[in-house]
PDB file of N, CA and C in Angstrom:
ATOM      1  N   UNK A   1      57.232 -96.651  42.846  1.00  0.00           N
ATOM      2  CA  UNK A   1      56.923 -95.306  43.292  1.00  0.00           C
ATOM      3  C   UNK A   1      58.065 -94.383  42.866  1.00  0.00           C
ATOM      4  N   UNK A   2      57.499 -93.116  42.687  1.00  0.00           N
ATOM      5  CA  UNK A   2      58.495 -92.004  42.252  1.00  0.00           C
ATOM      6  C   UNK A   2      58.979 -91.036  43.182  1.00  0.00           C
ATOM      7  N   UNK A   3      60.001 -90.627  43.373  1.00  0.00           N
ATOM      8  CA  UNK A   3      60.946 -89.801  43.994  1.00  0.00           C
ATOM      9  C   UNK A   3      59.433 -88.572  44.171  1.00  0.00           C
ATOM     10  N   UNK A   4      59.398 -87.399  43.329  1.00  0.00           N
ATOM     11  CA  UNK A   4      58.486 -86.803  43.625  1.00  0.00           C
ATOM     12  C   UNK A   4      57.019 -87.010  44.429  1.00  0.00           C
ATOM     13  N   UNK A   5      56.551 -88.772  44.589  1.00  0.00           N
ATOM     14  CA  UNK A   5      55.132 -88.823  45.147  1.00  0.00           C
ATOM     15  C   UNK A   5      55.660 -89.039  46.592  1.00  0.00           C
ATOM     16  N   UNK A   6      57.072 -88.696  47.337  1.00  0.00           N
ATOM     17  CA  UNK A   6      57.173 -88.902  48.164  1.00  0.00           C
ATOM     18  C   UNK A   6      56.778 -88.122  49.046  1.00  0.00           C
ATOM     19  N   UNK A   7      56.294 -87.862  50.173  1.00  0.00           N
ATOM     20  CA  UNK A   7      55.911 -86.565  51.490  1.00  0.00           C
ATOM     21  C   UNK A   7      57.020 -86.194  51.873  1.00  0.00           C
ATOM     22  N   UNK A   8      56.803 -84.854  52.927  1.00  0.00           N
ATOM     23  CA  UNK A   8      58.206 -84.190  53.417  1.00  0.00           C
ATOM     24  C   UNK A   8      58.490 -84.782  54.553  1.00  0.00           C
ATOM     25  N   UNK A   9      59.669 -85.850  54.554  1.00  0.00           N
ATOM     26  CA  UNK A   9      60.012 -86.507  55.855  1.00  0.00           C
ATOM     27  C   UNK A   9      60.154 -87.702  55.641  1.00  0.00           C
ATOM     28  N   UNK A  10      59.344 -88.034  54.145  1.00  0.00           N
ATOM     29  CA  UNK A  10      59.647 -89.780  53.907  1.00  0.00           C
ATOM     30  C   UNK A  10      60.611 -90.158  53.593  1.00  0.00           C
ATOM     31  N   UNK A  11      61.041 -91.003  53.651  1.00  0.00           N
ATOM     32  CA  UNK A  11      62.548 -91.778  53.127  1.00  0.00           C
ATOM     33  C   UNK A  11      61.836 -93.380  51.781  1.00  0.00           C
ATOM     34  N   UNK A  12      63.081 -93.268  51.082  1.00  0.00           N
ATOM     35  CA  UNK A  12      62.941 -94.453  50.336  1.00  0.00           C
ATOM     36  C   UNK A  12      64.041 -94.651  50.013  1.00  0.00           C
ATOM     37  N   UNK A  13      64.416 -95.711  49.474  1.00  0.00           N
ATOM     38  CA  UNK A  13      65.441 -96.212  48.737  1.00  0.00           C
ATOM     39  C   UNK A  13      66.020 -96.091  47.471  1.00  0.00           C
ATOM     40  N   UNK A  14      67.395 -95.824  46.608  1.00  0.00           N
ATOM     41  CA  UNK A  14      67.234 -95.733  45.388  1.00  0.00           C
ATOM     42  C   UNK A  14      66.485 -97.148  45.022  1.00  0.00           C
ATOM     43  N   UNK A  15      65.992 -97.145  43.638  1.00  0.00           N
ATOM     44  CA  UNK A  15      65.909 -98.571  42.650  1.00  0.00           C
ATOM     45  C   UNK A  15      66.289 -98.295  41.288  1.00  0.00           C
ATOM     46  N   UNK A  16      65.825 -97.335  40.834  1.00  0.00           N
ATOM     47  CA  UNK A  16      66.665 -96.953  38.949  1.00  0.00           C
ATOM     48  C   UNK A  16      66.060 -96.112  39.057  1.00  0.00           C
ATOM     49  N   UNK A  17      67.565 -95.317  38.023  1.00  0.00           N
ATOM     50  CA  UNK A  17      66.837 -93.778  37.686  1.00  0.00           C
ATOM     51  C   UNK A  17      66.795 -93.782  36.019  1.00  0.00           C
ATOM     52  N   UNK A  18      65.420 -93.455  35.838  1.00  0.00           N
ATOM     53  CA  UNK A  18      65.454 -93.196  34.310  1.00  0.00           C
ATOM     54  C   UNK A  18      65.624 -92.423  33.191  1.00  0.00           C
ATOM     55  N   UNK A  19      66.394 -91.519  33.911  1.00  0.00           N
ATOM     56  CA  UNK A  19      66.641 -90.070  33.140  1.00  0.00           C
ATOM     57  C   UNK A  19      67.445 -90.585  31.851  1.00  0.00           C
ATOM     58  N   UNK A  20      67.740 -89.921  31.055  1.00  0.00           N
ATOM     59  CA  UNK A  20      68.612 -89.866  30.038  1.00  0.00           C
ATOM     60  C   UNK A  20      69.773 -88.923  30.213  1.00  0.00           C
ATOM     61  N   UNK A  21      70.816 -89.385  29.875  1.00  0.00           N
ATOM     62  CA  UNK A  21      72.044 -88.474  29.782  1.00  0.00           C
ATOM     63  C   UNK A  21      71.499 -86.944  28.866  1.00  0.00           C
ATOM     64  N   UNK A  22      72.102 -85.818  29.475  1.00  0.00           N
ATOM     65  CA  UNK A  22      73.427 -86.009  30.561  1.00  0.00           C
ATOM     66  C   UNK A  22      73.054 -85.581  32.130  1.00  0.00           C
ATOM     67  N   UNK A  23      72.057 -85.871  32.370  1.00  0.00           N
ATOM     68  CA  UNK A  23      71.160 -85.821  33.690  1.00  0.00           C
ATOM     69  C   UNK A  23      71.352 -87.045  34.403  1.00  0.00           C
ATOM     70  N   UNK A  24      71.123 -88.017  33.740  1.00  0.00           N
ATOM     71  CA  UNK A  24      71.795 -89.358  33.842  1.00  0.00           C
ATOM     72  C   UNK A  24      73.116 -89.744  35.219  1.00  0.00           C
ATOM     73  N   UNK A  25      73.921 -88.648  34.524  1.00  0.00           N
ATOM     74  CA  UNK A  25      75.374 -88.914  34.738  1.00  0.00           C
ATOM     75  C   UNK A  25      75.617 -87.684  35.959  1.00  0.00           C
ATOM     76  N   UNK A  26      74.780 -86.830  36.010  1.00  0.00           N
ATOM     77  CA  UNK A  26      74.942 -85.558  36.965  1.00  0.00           C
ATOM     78  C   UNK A  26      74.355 -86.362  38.100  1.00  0.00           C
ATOM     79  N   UNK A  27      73.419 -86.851  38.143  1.00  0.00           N
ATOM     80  CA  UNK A  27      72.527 -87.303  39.183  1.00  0.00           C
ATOM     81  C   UNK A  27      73.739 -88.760  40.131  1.00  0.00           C
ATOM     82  N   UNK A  28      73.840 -89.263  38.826  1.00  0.00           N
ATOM     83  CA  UNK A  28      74.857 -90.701  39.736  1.00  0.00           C
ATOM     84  C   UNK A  28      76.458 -89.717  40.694  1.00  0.00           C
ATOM     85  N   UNK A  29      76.732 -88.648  39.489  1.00  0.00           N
ATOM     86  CA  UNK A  29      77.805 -88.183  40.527  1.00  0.00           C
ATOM     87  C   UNK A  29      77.826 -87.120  41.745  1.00  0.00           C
ATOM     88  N   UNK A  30      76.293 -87.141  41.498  1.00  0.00           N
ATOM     89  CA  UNK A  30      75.590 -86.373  42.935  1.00  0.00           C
ATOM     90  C   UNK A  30      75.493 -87.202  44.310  1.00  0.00           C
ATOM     91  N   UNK A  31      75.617 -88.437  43.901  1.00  0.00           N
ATOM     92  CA  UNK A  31      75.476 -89.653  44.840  1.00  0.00           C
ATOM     93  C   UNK A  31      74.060 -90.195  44.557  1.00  0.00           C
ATOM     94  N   UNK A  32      73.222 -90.028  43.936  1.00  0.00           N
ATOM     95  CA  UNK A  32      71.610 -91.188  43.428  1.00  0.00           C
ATOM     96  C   UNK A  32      72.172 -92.323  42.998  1.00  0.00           C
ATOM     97  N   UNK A  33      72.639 -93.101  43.402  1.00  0.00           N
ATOM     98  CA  UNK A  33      72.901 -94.674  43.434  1.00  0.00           C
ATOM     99  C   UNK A  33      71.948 -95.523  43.936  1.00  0.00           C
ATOM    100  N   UNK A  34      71.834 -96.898  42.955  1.00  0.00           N
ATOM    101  CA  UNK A  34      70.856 -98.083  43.012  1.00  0.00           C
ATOM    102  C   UNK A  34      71.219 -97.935  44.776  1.00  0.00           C
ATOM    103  N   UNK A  35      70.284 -98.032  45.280  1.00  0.00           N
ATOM    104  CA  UNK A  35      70.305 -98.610  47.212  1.00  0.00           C
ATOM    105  C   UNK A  35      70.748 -97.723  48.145  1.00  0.00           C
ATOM    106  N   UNK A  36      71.062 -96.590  47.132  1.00  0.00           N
ATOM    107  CA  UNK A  36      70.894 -95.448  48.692  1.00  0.00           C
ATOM    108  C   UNK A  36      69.918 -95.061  49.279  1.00  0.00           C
ATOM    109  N   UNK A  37      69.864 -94.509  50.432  1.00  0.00           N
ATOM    110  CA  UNK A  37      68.649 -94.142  50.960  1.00  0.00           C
ATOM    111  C   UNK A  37      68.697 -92.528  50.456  1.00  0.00           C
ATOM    112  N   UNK A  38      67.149 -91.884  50.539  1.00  0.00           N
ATOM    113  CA  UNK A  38      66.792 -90.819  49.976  1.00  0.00           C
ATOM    114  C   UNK A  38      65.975 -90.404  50.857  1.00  0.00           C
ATOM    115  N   UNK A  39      66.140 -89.188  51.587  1.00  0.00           N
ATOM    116  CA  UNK A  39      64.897 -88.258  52.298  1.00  0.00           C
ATOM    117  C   UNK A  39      64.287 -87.322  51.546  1.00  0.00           C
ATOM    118  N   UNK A  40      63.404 -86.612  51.771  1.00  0.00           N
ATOM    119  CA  UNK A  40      62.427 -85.328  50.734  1.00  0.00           C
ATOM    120  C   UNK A  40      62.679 -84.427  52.191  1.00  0.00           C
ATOM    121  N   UNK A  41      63.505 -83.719  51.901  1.00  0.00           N
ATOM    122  CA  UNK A  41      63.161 -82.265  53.124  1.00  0.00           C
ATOM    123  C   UNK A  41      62.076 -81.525  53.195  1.00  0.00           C
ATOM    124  N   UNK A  42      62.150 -81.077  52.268  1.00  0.00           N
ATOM    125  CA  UNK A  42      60.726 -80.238  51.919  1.00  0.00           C
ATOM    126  C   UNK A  42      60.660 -80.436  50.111  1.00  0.00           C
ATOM    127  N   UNK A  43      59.429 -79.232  49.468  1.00  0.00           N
ATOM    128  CA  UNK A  43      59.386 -78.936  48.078  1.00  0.00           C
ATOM    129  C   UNK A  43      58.313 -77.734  48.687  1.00  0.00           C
ATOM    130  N   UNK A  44      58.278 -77.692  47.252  1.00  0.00           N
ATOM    131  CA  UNK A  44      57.230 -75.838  46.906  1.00  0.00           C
ATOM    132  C   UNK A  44      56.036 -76.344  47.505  1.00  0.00           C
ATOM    133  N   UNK A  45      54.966 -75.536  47.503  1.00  0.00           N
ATOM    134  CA  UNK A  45      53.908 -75.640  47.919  1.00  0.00           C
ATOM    135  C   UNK A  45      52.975 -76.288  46.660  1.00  0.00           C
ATOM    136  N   UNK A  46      53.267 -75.894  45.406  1.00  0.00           N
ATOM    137  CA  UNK A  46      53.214 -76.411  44.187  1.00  0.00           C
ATOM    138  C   UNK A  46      54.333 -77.944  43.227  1.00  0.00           C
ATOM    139  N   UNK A  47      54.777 -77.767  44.441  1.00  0.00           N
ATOM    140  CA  UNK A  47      55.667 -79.129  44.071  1.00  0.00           C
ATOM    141  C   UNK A  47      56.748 -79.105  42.954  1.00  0.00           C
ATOM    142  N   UNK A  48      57.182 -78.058  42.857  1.00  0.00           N
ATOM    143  CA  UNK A  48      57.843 -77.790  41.615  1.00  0.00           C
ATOM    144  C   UNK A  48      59.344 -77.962  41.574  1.00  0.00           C
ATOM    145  N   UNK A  49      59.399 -78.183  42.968  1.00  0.00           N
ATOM    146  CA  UNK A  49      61.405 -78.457  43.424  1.00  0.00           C
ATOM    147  C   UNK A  49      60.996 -78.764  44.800  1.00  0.00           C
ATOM    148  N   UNK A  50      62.109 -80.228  44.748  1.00  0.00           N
ATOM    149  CA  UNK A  50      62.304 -80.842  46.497  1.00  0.00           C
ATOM    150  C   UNK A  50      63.509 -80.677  46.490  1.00  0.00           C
ATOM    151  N   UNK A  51      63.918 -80.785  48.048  1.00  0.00           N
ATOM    152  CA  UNK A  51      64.805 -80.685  48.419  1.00  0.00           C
ATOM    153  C   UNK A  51      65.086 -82.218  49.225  1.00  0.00           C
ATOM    154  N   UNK A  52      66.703 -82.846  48.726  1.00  0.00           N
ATOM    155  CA  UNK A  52      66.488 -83.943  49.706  1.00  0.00           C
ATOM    156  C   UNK A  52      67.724 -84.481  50.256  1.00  0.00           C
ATOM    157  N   UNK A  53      67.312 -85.141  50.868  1.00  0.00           N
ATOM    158  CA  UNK A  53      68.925 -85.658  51.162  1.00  0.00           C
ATOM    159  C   UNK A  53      69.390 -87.057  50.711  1.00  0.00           C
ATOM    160  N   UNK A  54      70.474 -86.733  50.090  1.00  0.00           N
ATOM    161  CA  UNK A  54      71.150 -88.034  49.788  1.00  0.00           C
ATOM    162  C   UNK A  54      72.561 -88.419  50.244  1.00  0.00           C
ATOM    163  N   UNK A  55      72.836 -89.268  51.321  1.00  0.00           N
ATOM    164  CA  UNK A  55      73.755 -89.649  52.066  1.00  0.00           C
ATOM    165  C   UNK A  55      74.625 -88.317  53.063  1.00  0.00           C
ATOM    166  N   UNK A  56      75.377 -87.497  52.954  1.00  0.00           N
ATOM    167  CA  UNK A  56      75.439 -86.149  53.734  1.00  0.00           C
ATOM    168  C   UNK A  56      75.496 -84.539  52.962  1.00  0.00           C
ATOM    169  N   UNK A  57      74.530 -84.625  51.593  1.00  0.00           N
ATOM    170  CA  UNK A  57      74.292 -83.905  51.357  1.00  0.00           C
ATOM    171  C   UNK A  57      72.799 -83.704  50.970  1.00  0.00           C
ATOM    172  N   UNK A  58      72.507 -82.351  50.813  1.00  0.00           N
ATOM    173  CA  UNK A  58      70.827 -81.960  50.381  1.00  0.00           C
ATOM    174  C   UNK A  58      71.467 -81.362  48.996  1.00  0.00           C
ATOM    175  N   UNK A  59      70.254 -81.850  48.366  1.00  0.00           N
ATOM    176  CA  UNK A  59      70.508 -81.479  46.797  1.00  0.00           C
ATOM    177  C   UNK A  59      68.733 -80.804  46.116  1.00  0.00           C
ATOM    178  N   UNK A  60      68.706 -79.785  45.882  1.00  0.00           N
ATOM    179  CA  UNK A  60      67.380 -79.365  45.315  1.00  0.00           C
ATOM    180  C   UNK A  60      67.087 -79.947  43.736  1.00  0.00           C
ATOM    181  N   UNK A  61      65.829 -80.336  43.667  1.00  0.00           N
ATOM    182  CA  UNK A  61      65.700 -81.426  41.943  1.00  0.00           C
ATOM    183  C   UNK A  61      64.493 -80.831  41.920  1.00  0.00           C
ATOM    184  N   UNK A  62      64.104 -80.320  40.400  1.00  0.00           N
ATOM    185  CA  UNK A  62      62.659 -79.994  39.754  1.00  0.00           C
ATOM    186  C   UNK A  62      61.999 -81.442  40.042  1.00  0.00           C
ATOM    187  N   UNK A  63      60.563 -80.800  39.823  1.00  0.00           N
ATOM    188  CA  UNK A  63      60.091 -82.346  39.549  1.00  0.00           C
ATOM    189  C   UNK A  63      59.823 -83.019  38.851  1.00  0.00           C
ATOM    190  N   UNK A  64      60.419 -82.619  37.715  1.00  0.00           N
ATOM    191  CA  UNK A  64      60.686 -83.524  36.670  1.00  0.00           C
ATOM    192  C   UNK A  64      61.591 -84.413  36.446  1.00  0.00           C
ATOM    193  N   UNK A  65      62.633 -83.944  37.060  1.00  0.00           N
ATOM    194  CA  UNK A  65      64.040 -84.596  37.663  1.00  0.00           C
ATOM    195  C   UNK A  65      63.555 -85.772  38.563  1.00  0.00           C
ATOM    196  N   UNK A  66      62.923 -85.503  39.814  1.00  0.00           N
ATOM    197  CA  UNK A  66      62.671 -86.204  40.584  1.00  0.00           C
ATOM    198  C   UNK A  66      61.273 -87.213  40.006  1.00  0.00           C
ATOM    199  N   UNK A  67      60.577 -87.222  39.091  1.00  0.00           N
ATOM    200  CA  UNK A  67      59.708 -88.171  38.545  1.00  0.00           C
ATOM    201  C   UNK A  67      60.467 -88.954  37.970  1.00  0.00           C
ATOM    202  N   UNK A  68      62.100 -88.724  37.635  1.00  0.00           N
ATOM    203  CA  UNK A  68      63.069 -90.165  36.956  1.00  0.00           C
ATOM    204  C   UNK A  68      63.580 -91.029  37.872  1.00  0.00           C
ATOM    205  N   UNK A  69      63.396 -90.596  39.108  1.00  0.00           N
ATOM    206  CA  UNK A  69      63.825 -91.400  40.162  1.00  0.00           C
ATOM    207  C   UNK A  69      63.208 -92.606  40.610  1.00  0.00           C
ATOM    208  N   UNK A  70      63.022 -93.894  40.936  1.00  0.00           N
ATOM    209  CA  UNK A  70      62.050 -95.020  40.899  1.00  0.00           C
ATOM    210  C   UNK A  70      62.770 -95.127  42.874  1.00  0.00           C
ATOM    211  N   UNK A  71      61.768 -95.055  43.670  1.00  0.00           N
ATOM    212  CA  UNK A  71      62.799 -95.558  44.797  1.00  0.00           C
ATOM    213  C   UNK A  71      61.567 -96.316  45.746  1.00  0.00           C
ATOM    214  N   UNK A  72      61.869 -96.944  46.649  1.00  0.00           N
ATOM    215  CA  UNK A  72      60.897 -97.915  47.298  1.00  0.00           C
ATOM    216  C   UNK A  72      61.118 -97.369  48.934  1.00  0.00           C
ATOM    217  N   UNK A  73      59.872 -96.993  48.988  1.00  0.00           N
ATOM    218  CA  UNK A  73      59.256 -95.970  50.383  1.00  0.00           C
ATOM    219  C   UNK A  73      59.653 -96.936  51.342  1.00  0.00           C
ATOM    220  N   UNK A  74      60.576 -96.150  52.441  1.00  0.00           N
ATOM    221  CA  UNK A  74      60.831 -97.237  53.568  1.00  0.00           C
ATOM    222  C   UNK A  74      60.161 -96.572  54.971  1.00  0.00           C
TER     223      UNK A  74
END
């Protein structure tokens, strides 16, 4: 499952992110690490940017960004 098919309130887990550098490398030093946990705060009504939390920060991601994310719905 993908970061974006998540609802507002779900949580999942990292598992791999498949972006390509240099998105890649922005995202890991944002904190998106294999086995963190990930919330979806909200997104658009059109889905076009979520907002989420990753460990004690919220970080806003297009959703294209967030379709590289692979994480397992907990």
């Amino acid at each position: 499952m993908r970061l974006n098919e998540l609802k507002i309130g779900e949580s999942g887990i990292i598992k791999k992110i498949y972006a390509k550098e240099p998105l890649k490398s922005k995202l890991l030093a944002m904190g998106f690490t294999k086995g963190e946990n990930i919330k979806v705060l909200k997104h658009t009504l059109a889905k076009n940017t979520f907002d989420v939390e990753v460990g004690n920060s919220s970080i806003a991601l297009r959703e294209e960004e967030a379709a590289q994310i692979e994480v397992e719905k907990v």
